[in-house]
C-alpha atoms as a PDB file:
ATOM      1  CA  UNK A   1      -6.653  -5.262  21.663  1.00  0.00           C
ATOM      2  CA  UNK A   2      -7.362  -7.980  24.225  1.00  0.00           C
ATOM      3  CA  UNK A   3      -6.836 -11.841  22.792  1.00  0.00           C
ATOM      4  CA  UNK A   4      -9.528 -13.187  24.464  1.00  0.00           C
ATOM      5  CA  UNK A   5     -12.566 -11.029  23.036  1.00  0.00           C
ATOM      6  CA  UNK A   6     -11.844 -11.651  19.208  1.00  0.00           C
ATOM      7  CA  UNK A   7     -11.870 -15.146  20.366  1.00  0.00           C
ATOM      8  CA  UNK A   8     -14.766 -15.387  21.746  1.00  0.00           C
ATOM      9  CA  UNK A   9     -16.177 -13.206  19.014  1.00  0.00           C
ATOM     10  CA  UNK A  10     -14.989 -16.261  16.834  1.00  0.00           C
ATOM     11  CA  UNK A  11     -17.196 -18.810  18.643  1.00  0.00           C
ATOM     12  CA  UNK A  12     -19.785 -17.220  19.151  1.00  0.00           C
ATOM     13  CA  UNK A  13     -20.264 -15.663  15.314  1.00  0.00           C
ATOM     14  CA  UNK A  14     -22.692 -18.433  14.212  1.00  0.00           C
ATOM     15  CA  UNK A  15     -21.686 -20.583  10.901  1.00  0.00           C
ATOM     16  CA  UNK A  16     -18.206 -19.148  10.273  1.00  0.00           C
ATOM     17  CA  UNK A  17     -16.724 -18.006   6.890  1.00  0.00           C
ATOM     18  CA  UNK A  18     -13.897 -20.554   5.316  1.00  0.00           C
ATOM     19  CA  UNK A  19     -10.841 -20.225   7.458  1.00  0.00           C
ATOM     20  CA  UNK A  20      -8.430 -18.627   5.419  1.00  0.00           C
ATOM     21  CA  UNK A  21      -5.239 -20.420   4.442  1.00  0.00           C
ATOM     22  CA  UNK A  22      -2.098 -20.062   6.116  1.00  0.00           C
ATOM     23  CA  UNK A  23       0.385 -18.901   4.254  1.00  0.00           C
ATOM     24  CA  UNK A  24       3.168 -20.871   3.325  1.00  0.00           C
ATOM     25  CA  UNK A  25       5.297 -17.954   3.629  1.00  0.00           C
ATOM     26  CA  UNK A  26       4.074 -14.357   3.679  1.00  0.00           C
ATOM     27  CA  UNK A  27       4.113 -12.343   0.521  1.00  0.00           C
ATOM     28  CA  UNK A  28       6.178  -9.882   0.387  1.00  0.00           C
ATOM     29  CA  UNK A  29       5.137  -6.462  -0.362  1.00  0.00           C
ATOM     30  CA  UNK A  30       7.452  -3.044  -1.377  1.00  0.00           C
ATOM     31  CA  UNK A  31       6.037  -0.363   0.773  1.00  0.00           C
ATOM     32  CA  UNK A  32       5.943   2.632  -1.562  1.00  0.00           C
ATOM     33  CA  UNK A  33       8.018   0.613  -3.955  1.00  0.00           C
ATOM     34  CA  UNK A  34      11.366   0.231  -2.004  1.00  0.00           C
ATOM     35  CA  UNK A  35      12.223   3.248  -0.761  1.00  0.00           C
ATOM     36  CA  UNK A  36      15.315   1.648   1.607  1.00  0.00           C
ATOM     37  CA  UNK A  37      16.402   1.888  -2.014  1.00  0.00           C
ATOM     38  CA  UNK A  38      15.024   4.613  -4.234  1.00  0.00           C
ATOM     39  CA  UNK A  39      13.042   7.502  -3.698  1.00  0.00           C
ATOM     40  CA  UNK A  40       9.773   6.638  -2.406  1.00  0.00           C
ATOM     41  CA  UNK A  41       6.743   6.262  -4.462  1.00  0.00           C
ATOM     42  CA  UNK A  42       8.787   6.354  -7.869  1.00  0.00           C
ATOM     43  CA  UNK A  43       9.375   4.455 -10.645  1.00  0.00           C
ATOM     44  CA  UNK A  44      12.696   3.264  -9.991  1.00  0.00           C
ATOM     45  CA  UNK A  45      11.319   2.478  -6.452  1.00  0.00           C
ATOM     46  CA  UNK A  46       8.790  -0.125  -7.731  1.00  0.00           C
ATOM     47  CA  UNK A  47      10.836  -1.422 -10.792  1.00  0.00           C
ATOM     48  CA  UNK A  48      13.421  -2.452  -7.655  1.00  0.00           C
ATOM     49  CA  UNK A  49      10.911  -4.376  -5.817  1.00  0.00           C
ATOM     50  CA  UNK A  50       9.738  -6.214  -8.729  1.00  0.00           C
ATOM     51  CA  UNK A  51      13.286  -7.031 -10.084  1.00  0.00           C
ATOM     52  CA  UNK A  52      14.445  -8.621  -6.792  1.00  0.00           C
ATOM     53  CA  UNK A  53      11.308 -10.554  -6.006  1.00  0.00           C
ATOM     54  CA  UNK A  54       8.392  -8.679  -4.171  1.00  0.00           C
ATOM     55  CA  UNK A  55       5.362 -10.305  -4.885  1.00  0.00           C
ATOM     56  CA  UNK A  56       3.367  -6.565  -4.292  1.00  0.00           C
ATOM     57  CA  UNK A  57       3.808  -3.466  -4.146  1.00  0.00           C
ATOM     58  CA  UNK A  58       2.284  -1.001  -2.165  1.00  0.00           C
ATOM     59  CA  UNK A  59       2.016   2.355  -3.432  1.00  0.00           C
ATOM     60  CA  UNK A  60      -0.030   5.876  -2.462  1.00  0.00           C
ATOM     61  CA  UNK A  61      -2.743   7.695  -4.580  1.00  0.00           C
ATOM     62  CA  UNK A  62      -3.632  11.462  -5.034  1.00  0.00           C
ATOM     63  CA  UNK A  63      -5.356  13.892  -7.024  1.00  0.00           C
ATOM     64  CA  UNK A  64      -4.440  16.433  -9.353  1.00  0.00           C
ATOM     65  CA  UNK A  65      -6.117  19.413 -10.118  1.00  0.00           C
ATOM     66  CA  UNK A  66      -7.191  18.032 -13.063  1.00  0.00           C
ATOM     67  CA  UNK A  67      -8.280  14.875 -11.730  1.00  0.00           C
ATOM     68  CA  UNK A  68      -5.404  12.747 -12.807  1.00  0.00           C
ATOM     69  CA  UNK A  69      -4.203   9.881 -10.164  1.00  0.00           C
ATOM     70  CA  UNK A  70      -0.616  10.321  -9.030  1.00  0.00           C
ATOM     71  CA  UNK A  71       1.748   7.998  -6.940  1.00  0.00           C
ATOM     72  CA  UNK A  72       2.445  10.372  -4.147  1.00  0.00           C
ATOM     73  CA  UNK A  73       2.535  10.098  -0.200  1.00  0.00           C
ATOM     74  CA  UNK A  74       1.965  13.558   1.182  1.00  0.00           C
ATOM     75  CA  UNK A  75      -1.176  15.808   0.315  1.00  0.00           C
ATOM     76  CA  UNK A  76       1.608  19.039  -0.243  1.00  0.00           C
ATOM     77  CA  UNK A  77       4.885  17.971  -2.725  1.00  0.00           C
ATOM     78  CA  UNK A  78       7.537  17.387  -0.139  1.00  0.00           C
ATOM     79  CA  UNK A  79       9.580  20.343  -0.021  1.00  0.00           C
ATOM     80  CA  UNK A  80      12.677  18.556   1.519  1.00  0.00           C
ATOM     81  CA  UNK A  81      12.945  15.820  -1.634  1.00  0.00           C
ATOM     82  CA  UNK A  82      11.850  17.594  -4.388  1.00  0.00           C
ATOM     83  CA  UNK A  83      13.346  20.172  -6.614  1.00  0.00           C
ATOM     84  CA  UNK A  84      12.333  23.079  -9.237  1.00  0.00           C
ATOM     85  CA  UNK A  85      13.523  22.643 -12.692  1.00  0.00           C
ATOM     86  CA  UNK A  86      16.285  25.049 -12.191  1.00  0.00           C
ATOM     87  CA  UNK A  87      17.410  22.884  -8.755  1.00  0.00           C
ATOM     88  CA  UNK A  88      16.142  25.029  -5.939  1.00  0.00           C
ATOM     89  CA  UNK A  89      14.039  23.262  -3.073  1.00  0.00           C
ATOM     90  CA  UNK A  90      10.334  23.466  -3.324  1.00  0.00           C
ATOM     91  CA  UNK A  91       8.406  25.529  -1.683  1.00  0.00           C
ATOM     92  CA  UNK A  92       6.294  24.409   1.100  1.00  0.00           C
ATOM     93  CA  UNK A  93       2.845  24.144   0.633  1.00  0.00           C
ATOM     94  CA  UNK A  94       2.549  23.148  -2.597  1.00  0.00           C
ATOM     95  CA  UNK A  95      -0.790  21.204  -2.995  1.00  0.00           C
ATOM     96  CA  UNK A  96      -0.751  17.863  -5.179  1.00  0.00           C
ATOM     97  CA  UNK A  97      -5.099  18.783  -5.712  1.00  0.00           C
ATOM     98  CA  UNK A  98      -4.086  22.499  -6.294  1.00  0.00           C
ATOM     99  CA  UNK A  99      -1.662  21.383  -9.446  1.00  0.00           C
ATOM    100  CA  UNK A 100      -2.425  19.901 -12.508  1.00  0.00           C
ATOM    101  CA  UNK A 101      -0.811  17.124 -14.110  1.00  0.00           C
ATOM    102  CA  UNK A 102       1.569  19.182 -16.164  1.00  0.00           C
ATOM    103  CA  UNK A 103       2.368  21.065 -13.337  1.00  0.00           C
ATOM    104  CA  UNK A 104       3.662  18.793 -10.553  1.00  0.00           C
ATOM    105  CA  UNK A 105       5.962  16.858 -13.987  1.00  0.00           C
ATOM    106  CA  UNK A 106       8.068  19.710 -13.422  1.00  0.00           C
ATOM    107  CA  UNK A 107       9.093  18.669 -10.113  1.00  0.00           C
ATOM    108  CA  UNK A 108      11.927  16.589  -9.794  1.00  0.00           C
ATOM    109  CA  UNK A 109      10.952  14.050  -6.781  1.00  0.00           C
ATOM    110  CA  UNK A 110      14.128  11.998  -6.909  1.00  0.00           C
ATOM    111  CA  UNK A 111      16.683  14.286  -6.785  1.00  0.00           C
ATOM    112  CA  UNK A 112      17.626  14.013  -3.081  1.00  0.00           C
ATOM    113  CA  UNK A 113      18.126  10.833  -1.412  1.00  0.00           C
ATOM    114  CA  UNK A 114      16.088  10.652   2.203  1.00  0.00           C
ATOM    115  CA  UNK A 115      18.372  11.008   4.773  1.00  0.00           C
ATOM    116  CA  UNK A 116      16.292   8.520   6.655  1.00  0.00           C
ATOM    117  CA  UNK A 117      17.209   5.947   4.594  1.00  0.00           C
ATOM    118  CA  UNK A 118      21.176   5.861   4.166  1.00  0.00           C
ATOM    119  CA  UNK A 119      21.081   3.211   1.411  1.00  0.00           C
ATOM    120  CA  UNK A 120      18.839   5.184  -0.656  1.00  0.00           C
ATOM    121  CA  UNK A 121      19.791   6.195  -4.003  1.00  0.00           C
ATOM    122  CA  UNK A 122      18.939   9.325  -5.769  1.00  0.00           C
ATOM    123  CA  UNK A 123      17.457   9.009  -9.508  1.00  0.00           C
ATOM    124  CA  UNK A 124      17.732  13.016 -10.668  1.00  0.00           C
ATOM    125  CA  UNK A 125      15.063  14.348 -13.398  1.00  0.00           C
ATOM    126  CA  UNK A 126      12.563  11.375 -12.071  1.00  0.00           C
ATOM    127  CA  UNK A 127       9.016  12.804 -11.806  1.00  0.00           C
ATOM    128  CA  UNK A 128       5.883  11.796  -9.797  1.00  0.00           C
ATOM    129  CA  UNK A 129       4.145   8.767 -11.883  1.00  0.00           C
ATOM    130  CA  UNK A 130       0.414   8.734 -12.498  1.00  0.00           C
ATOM    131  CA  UNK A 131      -1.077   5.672 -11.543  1.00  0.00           C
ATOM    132  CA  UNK A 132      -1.408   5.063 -15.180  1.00  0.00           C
ATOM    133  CA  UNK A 133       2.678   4.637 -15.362  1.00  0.00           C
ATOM    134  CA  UNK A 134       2.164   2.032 -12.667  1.00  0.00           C
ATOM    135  CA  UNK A 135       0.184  -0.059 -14.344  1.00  0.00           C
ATOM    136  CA  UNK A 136       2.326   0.335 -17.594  1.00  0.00           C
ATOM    137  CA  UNK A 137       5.351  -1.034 -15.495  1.00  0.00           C
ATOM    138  CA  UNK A 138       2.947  -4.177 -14.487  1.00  0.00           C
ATOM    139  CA  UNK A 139       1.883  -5.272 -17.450  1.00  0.00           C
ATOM    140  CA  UNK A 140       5.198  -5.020 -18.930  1.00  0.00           C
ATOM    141  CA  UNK A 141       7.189  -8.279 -19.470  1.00  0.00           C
ATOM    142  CA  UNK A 142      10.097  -6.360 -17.914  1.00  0.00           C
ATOM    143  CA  UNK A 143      11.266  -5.761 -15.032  1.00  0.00           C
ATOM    144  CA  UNK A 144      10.760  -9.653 -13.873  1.00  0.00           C
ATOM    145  CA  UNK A 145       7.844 -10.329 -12.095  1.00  0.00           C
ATOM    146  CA  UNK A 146       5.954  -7.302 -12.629  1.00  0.00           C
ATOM    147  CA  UNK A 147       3.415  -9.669 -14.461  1.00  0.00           C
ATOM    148  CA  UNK A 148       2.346 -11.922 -11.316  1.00  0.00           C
ATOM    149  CA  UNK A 149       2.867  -9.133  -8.956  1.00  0.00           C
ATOM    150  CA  UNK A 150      -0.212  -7.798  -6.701  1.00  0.00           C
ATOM    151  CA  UNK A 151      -0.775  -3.638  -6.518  1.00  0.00           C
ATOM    152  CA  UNK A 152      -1.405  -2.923  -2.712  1.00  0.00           C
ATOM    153  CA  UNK A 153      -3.107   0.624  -3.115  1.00  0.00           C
ATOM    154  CA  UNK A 154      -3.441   3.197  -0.913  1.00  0.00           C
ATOM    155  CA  UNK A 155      -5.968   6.049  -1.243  1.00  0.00           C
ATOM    156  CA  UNK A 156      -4.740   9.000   0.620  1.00  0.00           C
ATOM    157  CA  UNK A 157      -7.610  10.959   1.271  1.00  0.00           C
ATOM    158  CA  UNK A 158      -8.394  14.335   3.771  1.00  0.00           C
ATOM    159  CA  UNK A 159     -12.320  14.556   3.553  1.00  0.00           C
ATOM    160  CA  UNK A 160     -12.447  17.724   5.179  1.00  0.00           C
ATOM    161  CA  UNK A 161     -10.203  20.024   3.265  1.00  0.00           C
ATOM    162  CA  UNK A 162     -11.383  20.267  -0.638  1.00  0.00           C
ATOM    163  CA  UNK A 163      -8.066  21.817  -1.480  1.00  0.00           C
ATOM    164  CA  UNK A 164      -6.419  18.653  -0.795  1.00  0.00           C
ATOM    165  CA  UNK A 165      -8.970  15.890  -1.760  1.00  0.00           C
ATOM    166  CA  UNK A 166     -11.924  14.882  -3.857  1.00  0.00           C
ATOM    167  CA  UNK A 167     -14.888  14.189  -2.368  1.00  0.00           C
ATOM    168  CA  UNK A 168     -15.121  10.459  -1.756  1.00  0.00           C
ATOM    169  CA  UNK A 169     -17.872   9.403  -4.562  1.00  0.00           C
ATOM    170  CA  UNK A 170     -15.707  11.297  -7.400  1.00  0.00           C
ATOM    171  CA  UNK A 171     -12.259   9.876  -6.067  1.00  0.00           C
ATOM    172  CA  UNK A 172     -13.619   6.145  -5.683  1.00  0.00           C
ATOM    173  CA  UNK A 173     -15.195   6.831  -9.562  1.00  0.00           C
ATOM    174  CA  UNK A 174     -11.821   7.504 -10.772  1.00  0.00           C
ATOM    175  CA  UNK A 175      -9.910   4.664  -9.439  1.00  0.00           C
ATOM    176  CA  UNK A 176     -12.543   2.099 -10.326  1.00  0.00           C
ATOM    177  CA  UNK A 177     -12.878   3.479 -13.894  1.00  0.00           C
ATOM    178  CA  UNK A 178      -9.237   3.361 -14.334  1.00  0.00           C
ATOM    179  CA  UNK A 179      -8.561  -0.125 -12.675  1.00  0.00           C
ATOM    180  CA  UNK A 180     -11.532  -1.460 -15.068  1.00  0.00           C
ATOM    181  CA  UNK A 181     -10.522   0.222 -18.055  1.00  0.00           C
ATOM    182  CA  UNK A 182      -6.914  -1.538 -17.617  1.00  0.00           C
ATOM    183  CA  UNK A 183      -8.119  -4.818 -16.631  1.00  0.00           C
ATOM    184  CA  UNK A 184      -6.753  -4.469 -13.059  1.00  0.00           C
ATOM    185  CA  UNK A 185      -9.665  -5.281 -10.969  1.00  0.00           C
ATOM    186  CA  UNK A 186      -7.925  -9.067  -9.858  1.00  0.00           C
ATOM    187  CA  UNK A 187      -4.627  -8.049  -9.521  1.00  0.00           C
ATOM    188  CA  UNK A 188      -5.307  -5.075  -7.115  1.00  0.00           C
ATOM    189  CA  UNK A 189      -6.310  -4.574  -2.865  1.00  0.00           C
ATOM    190  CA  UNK A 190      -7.452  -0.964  -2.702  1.00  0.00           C
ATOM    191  CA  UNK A 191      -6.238  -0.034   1.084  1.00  0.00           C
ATOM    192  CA  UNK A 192      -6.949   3.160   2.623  1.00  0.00           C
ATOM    193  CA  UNK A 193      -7.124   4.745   6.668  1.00  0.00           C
ATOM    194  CA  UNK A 194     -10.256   6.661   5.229  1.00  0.00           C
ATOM    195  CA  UNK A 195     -12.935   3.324   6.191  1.00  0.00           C
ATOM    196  CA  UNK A 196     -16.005   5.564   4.164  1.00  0.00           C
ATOM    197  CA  UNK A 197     -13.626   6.048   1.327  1.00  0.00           C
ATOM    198  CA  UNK A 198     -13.732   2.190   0.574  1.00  0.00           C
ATOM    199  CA  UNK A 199     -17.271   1.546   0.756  1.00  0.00           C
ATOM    200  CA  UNK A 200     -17.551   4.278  -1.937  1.00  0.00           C
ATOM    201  CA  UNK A 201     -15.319   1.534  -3.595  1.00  0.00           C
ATOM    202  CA  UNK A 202     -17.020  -1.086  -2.988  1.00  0.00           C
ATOM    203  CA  UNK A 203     -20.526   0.529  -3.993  1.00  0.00           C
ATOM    204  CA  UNK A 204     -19.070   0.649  -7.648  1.00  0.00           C
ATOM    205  CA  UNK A 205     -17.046  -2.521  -8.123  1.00  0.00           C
ATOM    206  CA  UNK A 206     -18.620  -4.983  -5.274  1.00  0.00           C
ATOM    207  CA  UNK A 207     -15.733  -7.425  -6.434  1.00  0.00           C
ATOM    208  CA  UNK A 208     -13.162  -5.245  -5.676  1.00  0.00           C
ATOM    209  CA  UNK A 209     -11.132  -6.494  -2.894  1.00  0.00           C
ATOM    210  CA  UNK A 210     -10.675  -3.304   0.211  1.00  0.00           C
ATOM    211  CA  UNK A 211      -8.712  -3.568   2.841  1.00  0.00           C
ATOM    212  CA  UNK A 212      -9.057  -0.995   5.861  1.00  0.00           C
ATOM    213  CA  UNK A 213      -5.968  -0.020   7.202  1.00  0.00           C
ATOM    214  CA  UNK A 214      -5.997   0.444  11.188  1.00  0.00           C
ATOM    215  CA  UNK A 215      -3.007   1.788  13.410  1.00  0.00           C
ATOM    216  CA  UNK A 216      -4.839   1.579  16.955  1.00  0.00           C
ATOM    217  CA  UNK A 217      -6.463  -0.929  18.780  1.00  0.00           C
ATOM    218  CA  UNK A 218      -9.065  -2.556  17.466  1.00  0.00           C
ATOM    219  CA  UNK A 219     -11.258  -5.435  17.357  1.00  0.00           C
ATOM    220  CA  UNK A 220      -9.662  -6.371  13.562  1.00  0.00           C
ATOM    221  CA  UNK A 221     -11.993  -9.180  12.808  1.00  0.00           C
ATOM    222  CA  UNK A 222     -15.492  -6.889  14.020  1.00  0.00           C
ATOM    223  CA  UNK A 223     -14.028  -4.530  11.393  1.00  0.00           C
ATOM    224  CA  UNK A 224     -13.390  -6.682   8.971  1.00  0.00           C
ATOM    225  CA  UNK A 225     -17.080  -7.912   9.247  1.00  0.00           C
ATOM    226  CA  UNK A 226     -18.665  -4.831   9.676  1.00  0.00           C
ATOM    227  CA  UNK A 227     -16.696  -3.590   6.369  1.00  0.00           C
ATOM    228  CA  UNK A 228     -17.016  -6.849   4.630  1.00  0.00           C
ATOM    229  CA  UNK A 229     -13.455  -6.834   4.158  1.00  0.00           C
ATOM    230  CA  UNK A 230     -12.136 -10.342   3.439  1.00  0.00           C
ATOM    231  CA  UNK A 231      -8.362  -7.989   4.296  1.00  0.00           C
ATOM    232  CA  UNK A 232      -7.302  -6.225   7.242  1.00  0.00           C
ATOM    233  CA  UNK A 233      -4.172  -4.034   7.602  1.00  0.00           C
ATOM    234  CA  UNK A 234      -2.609  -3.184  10.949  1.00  0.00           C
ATOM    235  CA  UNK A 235       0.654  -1.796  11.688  1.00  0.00           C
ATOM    236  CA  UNK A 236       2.639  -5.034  13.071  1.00  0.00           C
ATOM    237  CA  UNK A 237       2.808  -3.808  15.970  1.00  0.00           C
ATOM    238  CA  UNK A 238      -1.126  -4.347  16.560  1.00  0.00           C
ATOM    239  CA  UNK A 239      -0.919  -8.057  16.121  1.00  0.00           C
ATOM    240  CA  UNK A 240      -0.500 -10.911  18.039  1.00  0.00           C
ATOM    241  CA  UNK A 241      -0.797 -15.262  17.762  1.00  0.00           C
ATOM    242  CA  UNK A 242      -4.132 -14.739  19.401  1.00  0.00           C
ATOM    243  CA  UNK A 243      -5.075 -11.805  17.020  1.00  0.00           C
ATOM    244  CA  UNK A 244      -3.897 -13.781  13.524  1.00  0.00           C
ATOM    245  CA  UNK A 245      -5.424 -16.991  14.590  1.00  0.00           C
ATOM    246  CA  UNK A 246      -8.747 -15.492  15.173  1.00  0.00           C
ATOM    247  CA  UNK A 247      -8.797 -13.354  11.760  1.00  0.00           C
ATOM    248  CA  UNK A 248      -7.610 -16.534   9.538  1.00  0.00           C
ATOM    249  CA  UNK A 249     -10.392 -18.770  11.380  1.00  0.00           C
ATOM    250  CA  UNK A 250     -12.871 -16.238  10.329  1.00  0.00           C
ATOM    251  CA  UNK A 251     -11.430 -15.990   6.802  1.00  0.00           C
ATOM    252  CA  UNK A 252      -9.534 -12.669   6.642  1.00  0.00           C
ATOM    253  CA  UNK A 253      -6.524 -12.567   5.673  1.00  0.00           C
ATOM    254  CA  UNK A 254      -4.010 -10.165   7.595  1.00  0.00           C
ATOM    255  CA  UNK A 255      -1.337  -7.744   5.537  1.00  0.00           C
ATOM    256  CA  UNK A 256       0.816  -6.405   8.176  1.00  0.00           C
ATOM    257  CA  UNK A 257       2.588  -2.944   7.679  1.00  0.00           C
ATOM    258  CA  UNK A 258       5.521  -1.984   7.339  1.00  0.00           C
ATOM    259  CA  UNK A 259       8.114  -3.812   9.038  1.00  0.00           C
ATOM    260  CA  UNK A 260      11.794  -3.360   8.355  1.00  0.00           C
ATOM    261  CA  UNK A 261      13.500  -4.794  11.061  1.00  0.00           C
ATOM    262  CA  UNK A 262      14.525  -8.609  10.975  1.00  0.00           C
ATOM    263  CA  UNK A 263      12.995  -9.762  14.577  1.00  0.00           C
ATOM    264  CA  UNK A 264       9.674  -8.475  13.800  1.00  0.00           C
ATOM    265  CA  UNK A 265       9.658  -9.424  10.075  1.00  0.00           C
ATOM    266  CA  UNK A 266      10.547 -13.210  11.764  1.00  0.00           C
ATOM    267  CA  UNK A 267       7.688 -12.560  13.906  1.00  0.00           C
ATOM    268  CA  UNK A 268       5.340 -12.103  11.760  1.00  0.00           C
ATOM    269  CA  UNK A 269       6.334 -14.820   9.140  1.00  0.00           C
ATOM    270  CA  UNK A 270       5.982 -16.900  12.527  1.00  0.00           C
ATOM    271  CA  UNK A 271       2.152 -15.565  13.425  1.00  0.00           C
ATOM    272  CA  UNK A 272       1.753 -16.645   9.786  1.00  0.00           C
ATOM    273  CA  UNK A 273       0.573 -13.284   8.559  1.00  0.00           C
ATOM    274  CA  UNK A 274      -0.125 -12.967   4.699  1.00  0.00           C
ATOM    275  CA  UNK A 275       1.545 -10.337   3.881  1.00  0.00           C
ATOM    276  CA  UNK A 276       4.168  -8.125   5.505  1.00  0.00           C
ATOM    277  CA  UNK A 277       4.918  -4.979   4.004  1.00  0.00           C
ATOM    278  CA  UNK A 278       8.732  -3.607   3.926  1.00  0.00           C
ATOM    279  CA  UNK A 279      10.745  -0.669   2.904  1.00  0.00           C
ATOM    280  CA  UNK A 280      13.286  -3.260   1.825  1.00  0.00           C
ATOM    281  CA  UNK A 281      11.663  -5.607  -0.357  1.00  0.00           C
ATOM    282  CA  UNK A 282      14.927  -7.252  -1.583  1.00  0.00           C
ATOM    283  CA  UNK A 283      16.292  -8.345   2.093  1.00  0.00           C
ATOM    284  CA  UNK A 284      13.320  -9.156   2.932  1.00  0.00           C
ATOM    285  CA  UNK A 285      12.958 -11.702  -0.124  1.00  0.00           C
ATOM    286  CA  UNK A 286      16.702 -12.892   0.687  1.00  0.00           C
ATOM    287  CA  UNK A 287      15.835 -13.971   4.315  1.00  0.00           C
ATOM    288  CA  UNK A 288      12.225 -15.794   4.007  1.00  0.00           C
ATOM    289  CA  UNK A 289      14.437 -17.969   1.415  1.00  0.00           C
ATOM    290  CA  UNK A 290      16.755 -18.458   3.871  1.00  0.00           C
ATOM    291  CA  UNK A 291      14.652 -19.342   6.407  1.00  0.00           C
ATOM    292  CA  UNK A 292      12.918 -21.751   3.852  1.00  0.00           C
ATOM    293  CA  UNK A 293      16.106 -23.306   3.260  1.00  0.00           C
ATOM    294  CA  UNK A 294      17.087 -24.327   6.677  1.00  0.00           C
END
C-alpha cells in the first residue's frame, strides 16, 4: 500500500475524526494466549500471558455442534497436537461444528508440545476451553492482571461450508448474547478476516468495538471508514511511518499482528502502533520496560 494515497486520503476527508492518541508504549497482546509457552489457545496459554504482564489477549472462536463457543484455531481438531483419551493421535478431519461440546472435552489439546515452538511446554489432560472458561479466568482476581486485561477476539468463520461454520447472523447472536450476559461488552475488540461477519456484530451491539483484520495490501484507513471501525489489524508487515501516521490522524487506532521477533517488535513500538500482538507475551513485556528504562 502506497504512503502517499492514504495521505492524501487524510486531507482531503473533510472535518477529520479526533486523532487518536499515540501510545505511550504499545499494549501488549498474547496471541492465542502465549503459545511460545503453552499450547496454543488453552488455558494455561492465557493464564501465562496474564501472569507476566500482557495487557490482552488474543484468542480464536468456533462452534460446536451444539452451538457452544470454543477457544480453538483450526475449523478440524488438529490431529498433530491433540490426543484420544486412550493417547492415540486424532484423526484428521475431525470437525469442531460437527462435535458437540461433550464431545471435543474428550480431546486432550495439550498433550504435545508444537515443535514449532521449542520453548513450549506441554500441559497433558488440558481440554479446549469454551469461551465461557475465558471469561471465568478474567474476571478472576487471580492470575494477576486478568482483571484490567483487554480480550482481542477472533471469530474464525468459513461462510461457505455449513459443516464448519454458522451462518453469520446466528454466530454474531451468540457472541453478543454471551459478551452481554457477562458484562464483557467494554473490555472486548471482536476481530475477525470475515469483514461481513462483523457488521453482523455490529448490527446487534452498535457499541461493540470490531476490528477487521487484513493480511494484503490495503488502503487501512478507507477500510476502517467504510467499516466504521475505530481498529484496524494488519499483519506488521503491512505497515509503515506513513501508514500509522495517517490511521492515528484519522482516529484509528492500529493493533499489529503477530510479531515475535525483536527488530520488528522495536519497529513497531517505534511507528507507535497500539498494540502489537506476540506469541511471547512475557519477553515482549521484559523489553518495552527495558526500553522505557533507558
Amino acid at each position: 500500500m502506497a504512503a502517499m494515497p492514504i495521505a492524501l486520503l487524510v486531507a482531503l476527508s473533510g472535518a477529520p475524526a479526533p486523532a487518536a492518541p499515540h501510545p505511550a508504549r504499545p499494549l501488549v497482546v498474547g496471541h492465542r494466549g502465549a503459545r511460545a509457552r503453552f499450547p496454543e489457545n488453552t488455558l494455561p496459554a492465557i493464564r501465562h500471558a496474564l501472569e507476566t504482564g500482557a495487557g490482552g489477549v488474543e484468542i480464536d472462536v468456533r462452534v460446536t455442534a451444539d452451538d457452544v463457543l470454543v477457544v480453538v484455531h483450526d475449523a478440524t481438531l488438529p490431529s498433530d497436537l491433540c490426543r484420544t483419551p486412550d493417547g492415540r493421535r486424532v484423526p484428521a478431519g475431525l470437525a469442531i461444528r460437527g462435535l458437540t461440546l461433550a464431545a471435543l472435552r474428550r480431546f486432550d489439546c495439550g498433550a504435545v508440545a508444537n515443535p514449532r515452538f521449542p520453548g513450549q511446554r506441554a500441559v497433558p489432560r488440558t481440554p479446549i476451553p469454551t469461551l465461557e472458561e475465558v471469561l471465568d479466568l478474567l474476571d478472576a482476581p487471580e492470575p494477576a492482571g486478568a482483571r484490567r486485561a483487554t480480550l482481542f477476539l477472533e471469530l474464525k468463520h468459513e461462510e461457505d461450508d455449513p459443516s464448519l461454520s454458522p451462518r453469520r447472523a446466528p454466530f454474531a447472536r451468540l457472541v453478543v448474547d454471551l459478551l452481554k450476559r457477562r458484562g464483557a461488552l467494554g473490555r472486548t475488540l471482536v476481530l475477525s478476516f470475515d469483514h461481513p461477519l462483523l457488521g453482523a456484530v455490529r448490527a446487534l451491539e452498535p457499541g461493540l468495538v470490531t476490528v477487521p483484520l487484513v493480511d494484503r495490501d490495503e488502503d487501512l484507513l478507507a477500510l476502517a471508514r467504510r467499516e466504521g471501525a475505530s481498529w484496524v489489524g494488519p499483519r506488521h508487515t503491512r505497515l509503515t511511518a506513513a501508514v500509522v501516521q495517517a490511521l492515528h490522524a484519522g482516529g484509528v487506532k492500529v493493533f499489529a499482528w503477530t510479531a515475535n521477533a525483536p527488530k520488528d517488535q522495536d519497529r513497531l513500538a517505534a511507528l507507535g502502533v497500539d498494540a502489537i500482538g506476540t506469541d511471547d507475551p512475557a519477553a515482549l513485556v521484559v523489553r518495552l520496560e527495558a526500553k522505557a528504562r533507558r
